[in-house]
Protein backbone atom coordinates (compact mmCIF):
# COMPACT_ATOMS: atom_id res chain seq x y z
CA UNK A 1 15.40 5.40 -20.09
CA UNK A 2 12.11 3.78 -19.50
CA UNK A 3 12.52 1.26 -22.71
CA UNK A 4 16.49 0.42 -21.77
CA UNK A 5 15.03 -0.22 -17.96
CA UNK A 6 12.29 -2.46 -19.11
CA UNK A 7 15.35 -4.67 -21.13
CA UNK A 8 17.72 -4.36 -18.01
CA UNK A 9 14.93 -5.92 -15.76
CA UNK A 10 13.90 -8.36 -18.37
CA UNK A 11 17.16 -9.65 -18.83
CA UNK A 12 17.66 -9.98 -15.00
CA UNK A 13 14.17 -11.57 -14.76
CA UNK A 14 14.66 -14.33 -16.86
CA UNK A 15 18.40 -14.88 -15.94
CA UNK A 16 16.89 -14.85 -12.52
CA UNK A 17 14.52 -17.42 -12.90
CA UNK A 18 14.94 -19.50 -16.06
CA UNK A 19 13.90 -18.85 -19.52
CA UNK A 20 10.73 -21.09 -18.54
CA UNK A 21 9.37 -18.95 -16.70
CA UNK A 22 8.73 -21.56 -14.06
CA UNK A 23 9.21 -20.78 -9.97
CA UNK A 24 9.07 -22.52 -7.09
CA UNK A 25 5.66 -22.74 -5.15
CA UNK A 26 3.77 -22.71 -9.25
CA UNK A 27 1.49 -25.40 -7.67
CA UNK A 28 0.23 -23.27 -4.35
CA UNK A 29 -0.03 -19.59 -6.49
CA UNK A 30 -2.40 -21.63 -8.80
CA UNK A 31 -4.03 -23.05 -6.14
CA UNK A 32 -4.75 -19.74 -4.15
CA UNK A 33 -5.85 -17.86 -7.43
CA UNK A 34 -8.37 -20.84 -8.50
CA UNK A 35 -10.20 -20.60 -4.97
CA UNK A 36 -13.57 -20.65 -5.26
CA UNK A 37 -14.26 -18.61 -2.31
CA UNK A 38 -12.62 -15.51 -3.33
CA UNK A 39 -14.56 -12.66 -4.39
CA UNK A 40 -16.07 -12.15 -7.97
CA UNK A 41 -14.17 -8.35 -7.35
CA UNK A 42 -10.76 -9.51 -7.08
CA UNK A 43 -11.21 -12.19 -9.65
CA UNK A 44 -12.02 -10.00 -12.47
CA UNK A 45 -8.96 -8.36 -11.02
CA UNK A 46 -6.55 -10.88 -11.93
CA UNK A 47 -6.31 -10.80 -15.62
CA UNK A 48 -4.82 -7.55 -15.32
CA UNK A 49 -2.81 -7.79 -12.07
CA UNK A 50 -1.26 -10.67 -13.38
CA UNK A 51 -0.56 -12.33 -9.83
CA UNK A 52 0.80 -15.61 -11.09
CA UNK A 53 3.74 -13.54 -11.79
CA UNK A 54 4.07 -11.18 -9.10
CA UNK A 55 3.82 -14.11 -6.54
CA UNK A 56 5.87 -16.07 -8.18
CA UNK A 57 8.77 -13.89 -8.17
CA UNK A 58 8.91 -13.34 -4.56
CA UNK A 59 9.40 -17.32 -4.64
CA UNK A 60 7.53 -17.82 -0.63
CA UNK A 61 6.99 -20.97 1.06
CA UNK A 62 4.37 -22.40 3.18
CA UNK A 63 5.14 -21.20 6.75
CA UNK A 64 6.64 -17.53 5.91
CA UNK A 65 5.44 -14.53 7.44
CA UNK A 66 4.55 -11.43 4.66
CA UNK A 67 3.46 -8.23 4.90
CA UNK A 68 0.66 -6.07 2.51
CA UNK A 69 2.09 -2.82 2.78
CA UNK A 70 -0.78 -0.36 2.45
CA UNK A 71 -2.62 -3.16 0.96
CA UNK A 72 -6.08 -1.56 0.57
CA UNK A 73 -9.27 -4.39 0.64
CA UNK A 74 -6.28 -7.43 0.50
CA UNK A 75 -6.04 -8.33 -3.03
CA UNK A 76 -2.91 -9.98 -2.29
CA UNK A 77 -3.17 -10.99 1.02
CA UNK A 78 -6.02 -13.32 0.13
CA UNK A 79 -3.60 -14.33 -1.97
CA UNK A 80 -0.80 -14.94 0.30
CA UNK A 81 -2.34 -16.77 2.75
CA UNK A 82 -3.23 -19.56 0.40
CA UNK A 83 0.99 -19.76 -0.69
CA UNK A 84 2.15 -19.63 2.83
CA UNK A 85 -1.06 -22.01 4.39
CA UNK A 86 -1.45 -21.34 7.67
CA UNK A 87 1.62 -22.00 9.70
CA UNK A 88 2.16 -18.62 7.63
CA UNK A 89 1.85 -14.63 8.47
CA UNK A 90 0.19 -12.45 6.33
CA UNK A 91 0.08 -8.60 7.31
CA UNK A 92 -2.66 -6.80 6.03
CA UNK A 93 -1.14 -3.45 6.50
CA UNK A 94 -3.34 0.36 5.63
CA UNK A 95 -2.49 3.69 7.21
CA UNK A 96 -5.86 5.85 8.17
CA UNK A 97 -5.90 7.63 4.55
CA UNK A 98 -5.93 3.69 3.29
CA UNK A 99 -7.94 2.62 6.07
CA UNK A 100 -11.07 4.84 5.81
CA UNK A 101 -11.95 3.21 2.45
CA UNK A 102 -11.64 -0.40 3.69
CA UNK A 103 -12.00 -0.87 7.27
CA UNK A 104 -15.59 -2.23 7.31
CA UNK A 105 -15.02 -4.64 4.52
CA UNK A 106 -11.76 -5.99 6.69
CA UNK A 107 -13.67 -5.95 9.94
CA UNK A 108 -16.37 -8.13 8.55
CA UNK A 109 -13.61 -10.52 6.22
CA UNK A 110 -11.33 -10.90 8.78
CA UNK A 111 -12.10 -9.59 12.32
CA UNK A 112 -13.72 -12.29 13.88
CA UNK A 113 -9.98 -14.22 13.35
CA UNK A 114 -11.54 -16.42 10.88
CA UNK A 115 -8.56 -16.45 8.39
CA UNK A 116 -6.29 -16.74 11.50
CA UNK A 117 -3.11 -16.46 9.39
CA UNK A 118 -3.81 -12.53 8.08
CA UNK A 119 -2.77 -10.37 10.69
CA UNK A 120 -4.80 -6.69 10.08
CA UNK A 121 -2.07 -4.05 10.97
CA UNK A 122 -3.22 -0.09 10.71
CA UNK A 123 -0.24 2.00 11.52
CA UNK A 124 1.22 5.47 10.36
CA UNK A 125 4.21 5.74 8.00
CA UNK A 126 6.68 7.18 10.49
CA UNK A 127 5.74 3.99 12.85
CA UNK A 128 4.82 0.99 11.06
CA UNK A 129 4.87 -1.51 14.02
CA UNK A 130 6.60 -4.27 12.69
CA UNK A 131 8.17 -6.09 14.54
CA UNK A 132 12.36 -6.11 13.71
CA UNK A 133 13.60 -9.35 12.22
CA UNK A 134 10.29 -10.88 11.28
CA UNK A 135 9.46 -10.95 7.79
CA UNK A 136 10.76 -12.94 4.65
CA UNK A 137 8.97 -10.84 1.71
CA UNK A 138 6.70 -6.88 1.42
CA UNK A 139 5.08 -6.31 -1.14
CA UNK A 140 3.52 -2.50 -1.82
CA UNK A 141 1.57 -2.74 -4.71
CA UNK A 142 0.35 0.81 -6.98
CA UNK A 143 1.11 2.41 -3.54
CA UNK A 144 5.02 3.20 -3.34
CA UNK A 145 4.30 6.82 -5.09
CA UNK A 146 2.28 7.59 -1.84
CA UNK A 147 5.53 8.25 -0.49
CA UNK A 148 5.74 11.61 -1.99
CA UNK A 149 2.38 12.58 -1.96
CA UNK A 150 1.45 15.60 0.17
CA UNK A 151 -2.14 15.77 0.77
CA UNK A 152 -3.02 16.61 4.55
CA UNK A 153 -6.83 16.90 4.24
CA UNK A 154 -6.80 12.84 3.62
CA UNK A 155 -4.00 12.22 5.93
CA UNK A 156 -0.76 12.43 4.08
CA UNK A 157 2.24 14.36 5.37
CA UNK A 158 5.63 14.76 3.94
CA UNK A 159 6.80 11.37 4.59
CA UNK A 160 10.34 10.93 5.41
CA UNK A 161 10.95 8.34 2.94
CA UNK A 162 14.36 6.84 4.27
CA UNK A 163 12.88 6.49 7.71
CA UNK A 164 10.27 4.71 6.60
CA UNK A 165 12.34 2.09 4.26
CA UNK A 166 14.30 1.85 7.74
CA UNK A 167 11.80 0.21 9.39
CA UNK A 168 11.39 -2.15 5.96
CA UNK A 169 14.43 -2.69 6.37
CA UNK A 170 14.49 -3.42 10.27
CA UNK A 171 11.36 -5.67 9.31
CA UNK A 172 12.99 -7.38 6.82
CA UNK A 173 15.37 -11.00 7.63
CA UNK A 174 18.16 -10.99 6.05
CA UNK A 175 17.31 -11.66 2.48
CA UNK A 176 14.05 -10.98 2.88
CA UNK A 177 12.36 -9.55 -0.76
CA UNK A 178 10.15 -5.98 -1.29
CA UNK A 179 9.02 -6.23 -4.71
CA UNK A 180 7.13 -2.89 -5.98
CA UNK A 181 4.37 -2.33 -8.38
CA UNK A 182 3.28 1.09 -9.21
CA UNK A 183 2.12 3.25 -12.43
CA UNK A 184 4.82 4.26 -14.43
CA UNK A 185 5.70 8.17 -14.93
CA UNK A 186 7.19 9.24 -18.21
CA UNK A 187 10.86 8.97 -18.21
CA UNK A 188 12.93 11.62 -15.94
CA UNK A 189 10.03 13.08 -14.02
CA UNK A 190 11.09 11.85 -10.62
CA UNK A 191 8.69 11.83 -8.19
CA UNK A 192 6.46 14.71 -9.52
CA UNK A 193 3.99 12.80 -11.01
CA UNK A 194 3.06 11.35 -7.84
CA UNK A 195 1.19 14.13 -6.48
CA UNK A 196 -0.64 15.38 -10.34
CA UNK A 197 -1.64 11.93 -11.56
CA UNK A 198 -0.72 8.84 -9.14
CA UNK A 199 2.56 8.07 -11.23
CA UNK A 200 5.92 7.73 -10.24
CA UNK A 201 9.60 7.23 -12.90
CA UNK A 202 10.51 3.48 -13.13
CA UNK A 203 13.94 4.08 -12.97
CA UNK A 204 13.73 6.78 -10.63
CA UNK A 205 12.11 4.27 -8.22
CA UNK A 206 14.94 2.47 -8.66
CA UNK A 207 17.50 4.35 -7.55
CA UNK A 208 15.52 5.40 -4.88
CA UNK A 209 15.28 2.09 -3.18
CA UNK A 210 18.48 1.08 -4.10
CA UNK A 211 19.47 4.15 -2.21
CA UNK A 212 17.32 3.06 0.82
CA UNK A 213 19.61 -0.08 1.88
CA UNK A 214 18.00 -2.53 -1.06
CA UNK A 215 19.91 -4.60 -3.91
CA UNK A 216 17.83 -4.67 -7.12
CA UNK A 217 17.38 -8.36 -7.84
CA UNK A 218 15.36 -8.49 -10.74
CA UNK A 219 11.59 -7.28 -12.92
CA UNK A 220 9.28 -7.58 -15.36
CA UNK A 221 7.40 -6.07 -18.00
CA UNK A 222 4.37 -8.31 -17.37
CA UNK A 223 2.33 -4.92 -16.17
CA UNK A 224 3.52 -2.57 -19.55
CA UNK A 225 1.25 -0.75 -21.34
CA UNK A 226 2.86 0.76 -24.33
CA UNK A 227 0.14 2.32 -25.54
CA UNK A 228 -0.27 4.23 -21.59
CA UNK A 229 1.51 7.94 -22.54
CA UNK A 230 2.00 7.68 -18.69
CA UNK A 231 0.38 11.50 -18.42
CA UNK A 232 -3.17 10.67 -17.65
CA UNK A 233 -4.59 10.23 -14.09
CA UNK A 234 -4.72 6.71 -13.43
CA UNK A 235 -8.38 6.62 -12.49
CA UNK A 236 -9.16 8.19 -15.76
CA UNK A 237 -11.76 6.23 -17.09
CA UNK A 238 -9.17 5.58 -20.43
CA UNK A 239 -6.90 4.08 -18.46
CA UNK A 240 -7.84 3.10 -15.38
CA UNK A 241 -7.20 -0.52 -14.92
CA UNK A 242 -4.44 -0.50 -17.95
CA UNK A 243 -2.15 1.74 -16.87
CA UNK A 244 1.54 1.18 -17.66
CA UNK A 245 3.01 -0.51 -14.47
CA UNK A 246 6.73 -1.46 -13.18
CA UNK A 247 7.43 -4.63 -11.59
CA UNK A 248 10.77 -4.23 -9.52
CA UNK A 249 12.14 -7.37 -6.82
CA UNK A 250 14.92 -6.02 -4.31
CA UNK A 251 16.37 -8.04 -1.75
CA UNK A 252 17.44 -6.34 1.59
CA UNK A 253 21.27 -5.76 1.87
């Protein structure tokens, strides 16, 4: 299922697209992942995040408001910012289990209002506080599984996952783009991986979302790892860093 996914969405992808592999907005992505004043931490980052890619296929403009669901120390919102400029809105967005690891670093990055376009946002799952009819793209990046993790001595309930793709969805424009990275589970296991090893099923994901109120658009095996057997931990030091990893785009219906 996993292998006949990986086709599906690369079909899609480049039918989506262009067999280039050229998108709009090539010129800012570059721009934002060449600046010098990003840290030496998230640079190293970027041969294997591949964010050329990722940005590109949520295809932004300058002046679009974003949000960083649960996005940790702001990999990608550093990011954003530099493809939407600053007529743009970038939500930095952690819950308190995200939150305790990187609310210093924030604080002292972007506090003071010094990046005035990244809006820092820490709110729970079943109320997100975004405001309805207000974004154009989220992006949850190795963070989707969270959903069905159940760990209460760092913070995490059962989520209700519908309600919280609700208020996506509520957050959302019409037309407005989630795309969703995580580390791939082997084929068929669902969501059970989630709460062993930090994996969720590609295709399981999927259907999930779909089910949630989103049309699957398109994805990419950019992120693959065949050589992942998608059982380990993902902060096993054998993998960590090159796990196997989905890329999927919806679109809000």
């Amino acid at each position: 299922m996993q292998n006949s996914l990986r086709i599906l969405a690369t079909v899609m992808f480049m039918g989506s697209f262009g067999a280039t592999g050229a998108w709009a907005d090539d010129d800012a992505i570059a721009a934002a992942i060449a600046n010098e004043d990003r840290s030496a931490e998230h640079r190293e980052r970027d041969a294997r995040s591949r964010p050329e890619v990722i940005l590109g296929l949520l295809d932004l403009d300058s002046g679009q408001s974003v949000a960083d669901i649960f996005g940790g120390g702001g990999y990608y919102t550093e990011l954003l910012v530099g493809v939407v400029g600053p007529e743009g809105t970038v939500i930095l967005h952690n819950n308190t289990p995200f939150s305790s690891f990187v609310e210093k670093e924030l604080q002292a990055r972007y506090g003071d209002n010094e990046v005035p376009a990244v809006v820092l946002l820490k709110s729970e799952v079943d109320d997100l506080k975004l405001t309805s009819n207000s974004l154009d793209a989220v992006l949850m990046v190795m963070s989707y599984h969270d959903l069905y993790q159940y760990n209460p001595d760092r913070g995490w309930g059962h989520t209700d996952v519908p309600a919280f793709f609700a208020q996506i969805r509520a957050a959302l424009r019409p037309g407005g783009k989630l795309l969703i990275v995580d580390h791939s589970a082997r084929d068929g296991s669902g969501s059970s991986a989630a709460q062993t090893v930090h994996r969720i099923d590609a295709a399981f994901a999927r259907q999930d979302i779909e089910g949630n109120g989103f049309r699957f658009v398109a994805g990419s095996d950019v992120l693959g790892n065949p050589d992942d057997d998608r059982t380990k931990m993902v902060f096993d030091k054998s993998i960590r860093g090159k796990t196997d990893r989905f890329v999927l785009l919806f679109e809000k219906s």
